[in-house]
N, C-alpha and C. Protein backbone atom coordinates (compact mmCIF):
# COMPACT_ATOMS: atom_id res chain seq x y z
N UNK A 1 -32.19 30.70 -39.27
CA UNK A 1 -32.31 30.36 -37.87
C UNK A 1 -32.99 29.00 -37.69
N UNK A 2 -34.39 28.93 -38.18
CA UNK A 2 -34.76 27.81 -38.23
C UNK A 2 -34.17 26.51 -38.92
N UNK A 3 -33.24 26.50 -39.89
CA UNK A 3 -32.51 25.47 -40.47
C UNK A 3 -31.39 25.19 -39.12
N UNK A 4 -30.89 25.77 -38.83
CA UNK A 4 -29.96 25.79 -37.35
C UNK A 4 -30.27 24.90 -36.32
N UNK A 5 -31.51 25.29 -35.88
CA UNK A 5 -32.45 24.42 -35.29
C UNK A 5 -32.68 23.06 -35.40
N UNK A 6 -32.80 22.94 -36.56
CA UNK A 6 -33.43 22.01 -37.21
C UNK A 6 -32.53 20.81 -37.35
N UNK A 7 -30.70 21.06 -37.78
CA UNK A 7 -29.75 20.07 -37.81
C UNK A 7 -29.72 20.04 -36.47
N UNK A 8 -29.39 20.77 -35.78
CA UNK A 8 -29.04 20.82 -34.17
C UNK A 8 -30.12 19.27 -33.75
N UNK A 9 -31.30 19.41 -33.85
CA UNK A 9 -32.48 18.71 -33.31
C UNK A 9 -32.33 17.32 -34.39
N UNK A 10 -31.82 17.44 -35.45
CA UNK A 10 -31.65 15.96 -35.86
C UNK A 10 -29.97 15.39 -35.38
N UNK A 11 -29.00 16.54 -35.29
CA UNK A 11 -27.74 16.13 -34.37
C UNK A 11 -28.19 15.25 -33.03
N UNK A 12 -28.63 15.76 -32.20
CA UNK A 12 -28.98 15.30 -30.86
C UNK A 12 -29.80 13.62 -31.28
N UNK A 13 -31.30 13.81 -32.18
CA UNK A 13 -31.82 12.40 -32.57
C UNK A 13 -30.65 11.57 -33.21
N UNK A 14 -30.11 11.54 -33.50
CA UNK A 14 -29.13 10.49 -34.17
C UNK A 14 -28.28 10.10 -33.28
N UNK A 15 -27.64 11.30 -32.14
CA UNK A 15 -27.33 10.73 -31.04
C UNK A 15 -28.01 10.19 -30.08
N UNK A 16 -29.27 10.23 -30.34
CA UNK A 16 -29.90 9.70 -29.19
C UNK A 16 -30.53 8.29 -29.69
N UNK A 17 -30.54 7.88 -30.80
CA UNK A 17 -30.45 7.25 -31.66
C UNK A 17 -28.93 5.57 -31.37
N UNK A 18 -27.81 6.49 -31.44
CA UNK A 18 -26.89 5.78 -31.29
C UNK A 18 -26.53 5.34 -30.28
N UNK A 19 -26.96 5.86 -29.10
CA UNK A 19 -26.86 5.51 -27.54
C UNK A 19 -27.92 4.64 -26.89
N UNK A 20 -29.33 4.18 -27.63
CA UNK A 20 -29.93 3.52 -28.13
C UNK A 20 -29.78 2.70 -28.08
N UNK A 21 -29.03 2.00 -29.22
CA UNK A 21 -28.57 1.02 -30.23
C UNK A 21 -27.25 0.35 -29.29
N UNK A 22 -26.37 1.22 -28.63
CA UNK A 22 -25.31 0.45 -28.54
C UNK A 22 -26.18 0.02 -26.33
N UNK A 23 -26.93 0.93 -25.80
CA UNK A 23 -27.41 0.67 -24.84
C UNK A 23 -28.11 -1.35 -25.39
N UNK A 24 -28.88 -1.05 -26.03
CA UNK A 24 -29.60 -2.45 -26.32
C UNK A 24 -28.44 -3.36 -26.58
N UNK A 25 -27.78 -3.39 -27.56
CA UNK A 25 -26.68 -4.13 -28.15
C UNK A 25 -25.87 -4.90 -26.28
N UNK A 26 -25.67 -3.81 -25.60
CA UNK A 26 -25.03 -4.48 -24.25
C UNK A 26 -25.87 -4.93 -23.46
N UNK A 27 -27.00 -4.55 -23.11
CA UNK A 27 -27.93 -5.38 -22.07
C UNK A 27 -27.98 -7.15 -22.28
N UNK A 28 -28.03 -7.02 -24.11
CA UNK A 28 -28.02 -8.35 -24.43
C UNK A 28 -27.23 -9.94 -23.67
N UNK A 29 -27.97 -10.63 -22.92
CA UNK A 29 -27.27 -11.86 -22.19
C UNK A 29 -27.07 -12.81 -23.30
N UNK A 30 -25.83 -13.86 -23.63
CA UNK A 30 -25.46 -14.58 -24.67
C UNK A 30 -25.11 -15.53 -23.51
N UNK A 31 -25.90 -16.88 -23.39
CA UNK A 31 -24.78 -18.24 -22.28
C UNK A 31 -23.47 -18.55 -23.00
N UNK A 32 -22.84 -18.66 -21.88
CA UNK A 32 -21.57 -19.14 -22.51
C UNK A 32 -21.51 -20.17 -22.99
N UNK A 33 -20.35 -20.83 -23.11
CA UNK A 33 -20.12 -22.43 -23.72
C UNK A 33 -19.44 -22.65 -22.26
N UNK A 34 -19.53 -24.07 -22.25
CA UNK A 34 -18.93 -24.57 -21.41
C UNK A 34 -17.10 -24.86 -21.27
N UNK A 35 -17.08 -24.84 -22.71
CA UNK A 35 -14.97 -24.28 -22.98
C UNK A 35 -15.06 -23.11 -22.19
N UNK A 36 -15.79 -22.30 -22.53
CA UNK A 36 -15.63 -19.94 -21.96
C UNK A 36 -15.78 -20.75 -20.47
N UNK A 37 -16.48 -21.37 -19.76
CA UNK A 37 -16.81 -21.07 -18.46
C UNK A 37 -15.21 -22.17 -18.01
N UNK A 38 -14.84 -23.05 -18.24
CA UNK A 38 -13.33 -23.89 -18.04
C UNK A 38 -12.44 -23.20 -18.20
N UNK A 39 -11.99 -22.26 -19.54
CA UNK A 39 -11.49 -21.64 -19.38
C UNK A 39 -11.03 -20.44 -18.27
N UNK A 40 -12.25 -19.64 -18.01
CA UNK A 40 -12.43 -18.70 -16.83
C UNK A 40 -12.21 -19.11 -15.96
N UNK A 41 -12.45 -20.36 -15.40
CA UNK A 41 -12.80 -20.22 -13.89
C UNK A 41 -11.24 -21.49 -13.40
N UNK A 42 -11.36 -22.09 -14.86
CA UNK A 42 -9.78 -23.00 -14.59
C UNK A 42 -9.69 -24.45 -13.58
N UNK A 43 -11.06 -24.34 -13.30
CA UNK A 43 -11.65 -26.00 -12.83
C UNK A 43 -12.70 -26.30 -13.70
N UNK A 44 -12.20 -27.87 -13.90
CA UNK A 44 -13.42 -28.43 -14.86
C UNK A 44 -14.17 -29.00 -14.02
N UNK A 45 -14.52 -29.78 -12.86
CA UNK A 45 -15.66 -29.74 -12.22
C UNK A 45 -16.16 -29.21 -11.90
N UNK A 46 -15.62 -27.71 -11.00
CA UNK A 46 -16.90 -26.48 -10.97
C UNK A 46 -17.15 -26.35 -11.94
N UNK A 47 -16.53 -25.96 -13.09
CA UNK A 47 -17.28 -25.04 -14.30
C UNK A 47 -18.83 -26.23 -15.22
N UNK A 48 -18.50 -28.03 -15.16
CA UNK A 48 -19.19 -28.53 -15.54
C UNK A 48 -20.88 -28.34 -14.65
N UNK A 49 -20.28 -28.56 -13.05
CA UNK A 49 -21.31 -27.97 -12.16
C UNK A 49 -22.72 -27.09 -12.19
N UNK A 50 -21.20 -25.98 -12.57
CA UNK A 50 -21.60 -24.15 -12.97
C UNK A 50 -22.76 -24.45 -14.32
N UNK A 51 -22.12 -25.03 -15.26
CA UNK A 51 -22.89 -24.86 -16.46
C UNK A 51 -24.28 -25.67 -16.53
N UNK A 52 -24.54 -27.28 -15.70
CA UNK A 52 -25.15 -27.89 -15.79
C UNK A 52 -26.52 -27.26 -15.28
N UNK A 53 -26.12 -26.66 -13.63
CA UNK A 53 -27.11 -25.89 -13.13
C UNK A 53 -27.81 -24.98 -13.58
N UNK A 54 -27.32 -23.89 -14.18
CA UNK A 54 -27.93 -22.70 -15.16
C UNK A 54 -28.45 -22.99 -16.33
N UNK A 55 -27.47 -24.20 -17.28
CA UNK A 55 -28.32 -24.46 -18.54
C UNK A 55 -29.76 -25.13 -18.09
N UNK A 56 -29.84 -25.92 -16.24
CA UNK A 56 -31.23 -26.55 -16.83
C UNK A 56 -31.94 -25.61 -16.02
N UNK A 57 -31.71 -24.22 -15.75
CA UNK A 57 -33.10 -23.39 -15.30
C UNK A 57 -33.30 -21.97 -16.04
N UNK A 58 -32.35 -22.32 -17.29
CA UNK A 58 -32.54 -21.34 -18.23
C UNK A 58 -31.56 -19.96 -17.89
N UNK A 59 -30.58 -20.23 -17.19
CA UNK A 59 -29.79 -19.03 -17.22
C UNK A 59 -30.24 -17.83 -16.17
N UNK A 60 -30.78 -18.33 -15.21
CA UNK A 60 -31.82 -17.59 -14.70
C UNK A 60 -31.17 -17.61 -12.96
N UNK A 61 -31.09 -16.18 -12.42
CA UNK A 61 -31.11 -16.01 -10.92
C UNK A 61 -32.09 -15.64 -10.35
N UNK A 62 -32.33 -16.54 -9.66
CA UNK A 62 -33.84 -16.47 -9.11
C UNK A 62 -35.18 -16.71 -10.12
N UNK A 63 -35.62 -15.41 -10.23
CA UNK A 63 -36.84 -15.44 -11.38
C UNK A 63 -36.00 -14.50 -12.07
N UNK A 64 -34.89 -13.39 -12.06
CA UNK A 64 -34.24 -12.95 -12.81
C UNK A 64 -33.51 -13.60 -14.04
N UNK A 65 -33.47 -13.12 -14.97
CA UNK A 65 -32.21 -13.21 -16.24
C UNK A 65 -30.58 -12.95 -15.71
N UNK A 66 -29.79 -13.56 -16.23
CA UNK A 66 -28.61 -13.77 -15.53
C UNK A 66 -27.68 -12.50 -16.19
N UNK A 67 -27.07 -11.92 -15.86
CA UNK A 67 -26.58 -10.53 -16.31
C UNK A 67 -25.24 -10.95 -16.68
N UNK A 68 -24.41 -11.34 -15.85
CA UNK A 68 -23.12 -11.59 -15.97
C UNK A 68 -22.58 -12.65 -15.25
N UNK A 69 -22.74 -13.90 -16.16
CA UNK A 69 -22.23 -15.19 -15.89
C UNK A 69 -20.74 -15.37 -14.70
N UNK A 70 -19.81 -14.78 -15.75
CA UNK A 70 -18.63 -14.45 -15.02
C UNK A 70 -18.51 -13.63 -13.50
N UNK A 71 -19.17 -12.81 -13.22
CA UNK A 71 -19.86 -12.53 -11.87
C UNK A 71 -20.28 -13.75 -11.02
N UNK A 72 -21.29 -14.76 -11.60
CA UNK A 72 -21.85 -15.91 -11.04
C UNK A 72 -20.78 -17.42 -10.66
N UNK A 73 -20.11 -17.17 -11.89
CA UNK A 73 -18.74 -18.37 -11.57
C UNK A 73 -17.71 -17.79 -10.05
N UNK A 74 -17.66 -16.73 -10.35
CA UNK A 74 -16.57 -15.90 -9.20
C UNK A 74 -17.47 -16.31 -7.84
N UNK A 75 -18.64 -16.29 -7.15
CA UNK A 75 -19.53 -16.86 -6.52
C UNK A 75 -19.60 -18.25 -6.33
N UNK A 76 -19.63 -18.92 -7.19
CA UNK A 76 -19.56 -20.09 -7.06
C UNK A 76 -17.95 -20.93 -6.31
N UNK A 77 -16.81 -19.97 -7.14
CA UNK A 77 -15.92 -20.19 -6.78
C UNK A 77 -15.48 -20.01 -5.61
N UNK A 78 -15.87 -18.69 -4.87
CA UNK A 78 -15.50 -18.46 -3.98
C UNK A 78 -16.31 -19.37 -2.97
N UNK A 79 -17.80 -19.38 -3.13
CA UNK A 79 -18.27 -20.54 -2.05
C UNK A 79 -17.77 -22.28 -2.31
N UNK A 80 -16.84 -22.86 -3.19
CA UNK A 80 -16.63 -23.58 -3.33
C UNK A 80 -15.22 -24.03 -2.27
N UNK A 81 -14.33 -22.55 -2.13
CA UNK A 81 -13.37 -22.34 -1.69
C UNK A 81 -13.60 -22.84 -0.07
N UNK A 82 -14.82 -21.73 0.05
CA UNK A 82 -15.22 -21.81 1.84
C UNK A 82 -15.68 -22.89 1.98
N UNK A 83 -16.32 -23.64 1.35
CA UNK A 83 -16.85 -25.21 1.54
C UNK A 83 -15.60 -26.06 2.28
N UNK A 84 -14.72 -25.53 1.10
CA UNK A 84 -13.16 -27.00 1.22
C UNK A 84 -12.90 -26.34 2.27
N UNK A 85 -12.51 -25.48 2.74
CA UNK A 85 -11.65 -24.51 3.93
C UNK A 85 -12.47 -25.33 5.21
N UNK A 86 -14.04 -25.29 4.98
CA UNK A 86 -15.06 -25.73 6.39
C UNK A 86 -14.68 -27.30 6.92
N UNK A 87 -14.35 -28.04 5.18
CA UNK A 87 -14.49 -29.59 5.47
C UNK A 87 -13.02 -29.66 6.29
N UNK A 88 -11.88 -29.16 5.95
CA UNK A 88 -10.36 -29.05 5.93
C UNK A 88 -10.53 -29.06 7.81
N UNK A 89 -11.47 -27.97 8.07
CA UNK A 89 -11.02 -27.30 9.48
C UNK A 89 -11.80 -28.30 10.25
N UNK A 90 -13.45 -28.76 9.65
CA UNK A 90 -13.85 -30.64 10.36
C UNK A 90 -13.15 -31.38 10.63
N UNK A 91 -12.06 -31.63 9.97
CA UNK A 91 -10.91 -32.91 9.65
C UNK A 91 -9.90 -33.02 10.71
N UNK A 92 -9.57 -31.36 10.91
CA UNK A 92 -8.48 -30.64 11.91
C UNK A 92 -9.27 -31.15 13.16
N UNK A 93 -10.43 -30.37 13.63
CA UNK A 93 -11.34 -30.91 14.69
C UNK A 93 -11.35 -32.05 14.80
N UNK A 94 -11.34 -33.01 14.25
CA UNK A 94 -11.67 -34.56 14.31
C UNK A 94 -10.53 -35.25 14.37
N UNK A 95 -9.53 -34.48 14.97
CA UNK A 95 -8.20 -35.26 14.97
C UNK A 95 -7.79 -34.58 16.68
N UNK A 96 -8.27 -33.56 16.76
CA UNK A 96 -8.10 -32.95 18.17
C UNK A 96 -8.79 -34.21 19.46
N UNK A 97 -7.85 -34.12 20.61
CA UNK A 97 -8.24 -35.32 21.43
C UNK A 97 -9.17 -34.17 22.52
N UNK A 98 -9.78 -35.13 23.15
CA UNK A 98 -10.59 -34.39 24.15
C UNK A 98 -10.27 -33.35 25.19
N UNK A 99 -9.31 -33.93 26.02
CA UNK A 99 -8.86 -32.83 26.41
C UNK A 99 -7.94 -31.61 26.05
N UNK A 100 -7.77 -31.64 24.43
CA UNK A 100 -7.13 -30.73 23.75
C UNK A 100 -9.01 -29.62 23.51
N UNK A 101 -9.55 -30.68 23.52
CA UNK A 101 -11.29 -29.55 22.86
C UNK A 101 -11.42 -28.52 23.97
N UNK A 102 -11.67 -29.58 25.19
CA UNK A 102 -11.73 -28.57 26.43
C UNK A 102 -11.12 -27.73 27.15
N UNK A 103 -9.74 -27.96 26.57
CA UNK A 103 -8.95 -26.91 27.48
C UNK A 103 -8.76 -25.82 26.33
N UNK A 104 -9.23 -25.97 24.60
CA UNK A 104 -9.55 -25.04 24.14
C UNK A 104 -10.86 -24.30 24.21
N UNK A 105 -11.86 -25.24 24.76
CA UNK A 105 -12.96 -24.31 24.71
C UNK A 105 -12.93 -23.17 25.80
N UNK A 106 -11.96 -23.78 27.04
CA UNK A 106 -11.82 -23.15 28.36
C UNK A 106 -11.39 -21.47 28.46
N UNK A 107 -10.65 -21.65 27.30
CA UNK A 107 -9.63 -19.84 26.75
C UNK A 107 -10.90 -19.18 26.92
């Protein structure tokens, strides 16, 4: 009975053991290269941007450690998107004549 026990209770440590090991193994943050982040994101000025900023504050959000880079490019990208979309729709505005502003503001 007690030998029963006994594998049972080193079964479970070895699994608990191995869940462990592969838990630590993934938490692990590795920076990318700046090829991985061009590649991903498929602009080389954001991604030079992307990389310049993080390599000089250490990879770091906020006072946090950066978890998932690729998360952070998708962010970047997308506010890069709404930036151009804001300047695009300035441009549109700045071509509208006056009484086109006011008789839209009037609706």
């Amino acid at each position: 009975m007690t030998t029963i026990l006994l594998k049972r209770i080193e079964a479970l440590e070895e699994r608990v053991r191995a869940l462990e090991t592969k838990r630590a193994a993934s938490t692990k943050f590795t920076p990318p290269s700046l090829a991985d982040i061009i590649e991903y994101t498929q602009d080389v000025v954001l991604a030079k941007r992307f990389y310049t900023f993080y390599e000089s504050n250490g990879w770091k959000v906020g006072r946090n450690s950066m978890k998932s880079w690729r998360a952070a490019a998708d962010q970047w990208k997308a506010r890069d998107t709404n930036q151009q979309k804001s300047k695009e729709d300035e441009q549109k505005i700045g071509r509208i004549s006056t009484s086109e502003l006011q008789s839209f503001t009037k609706r």
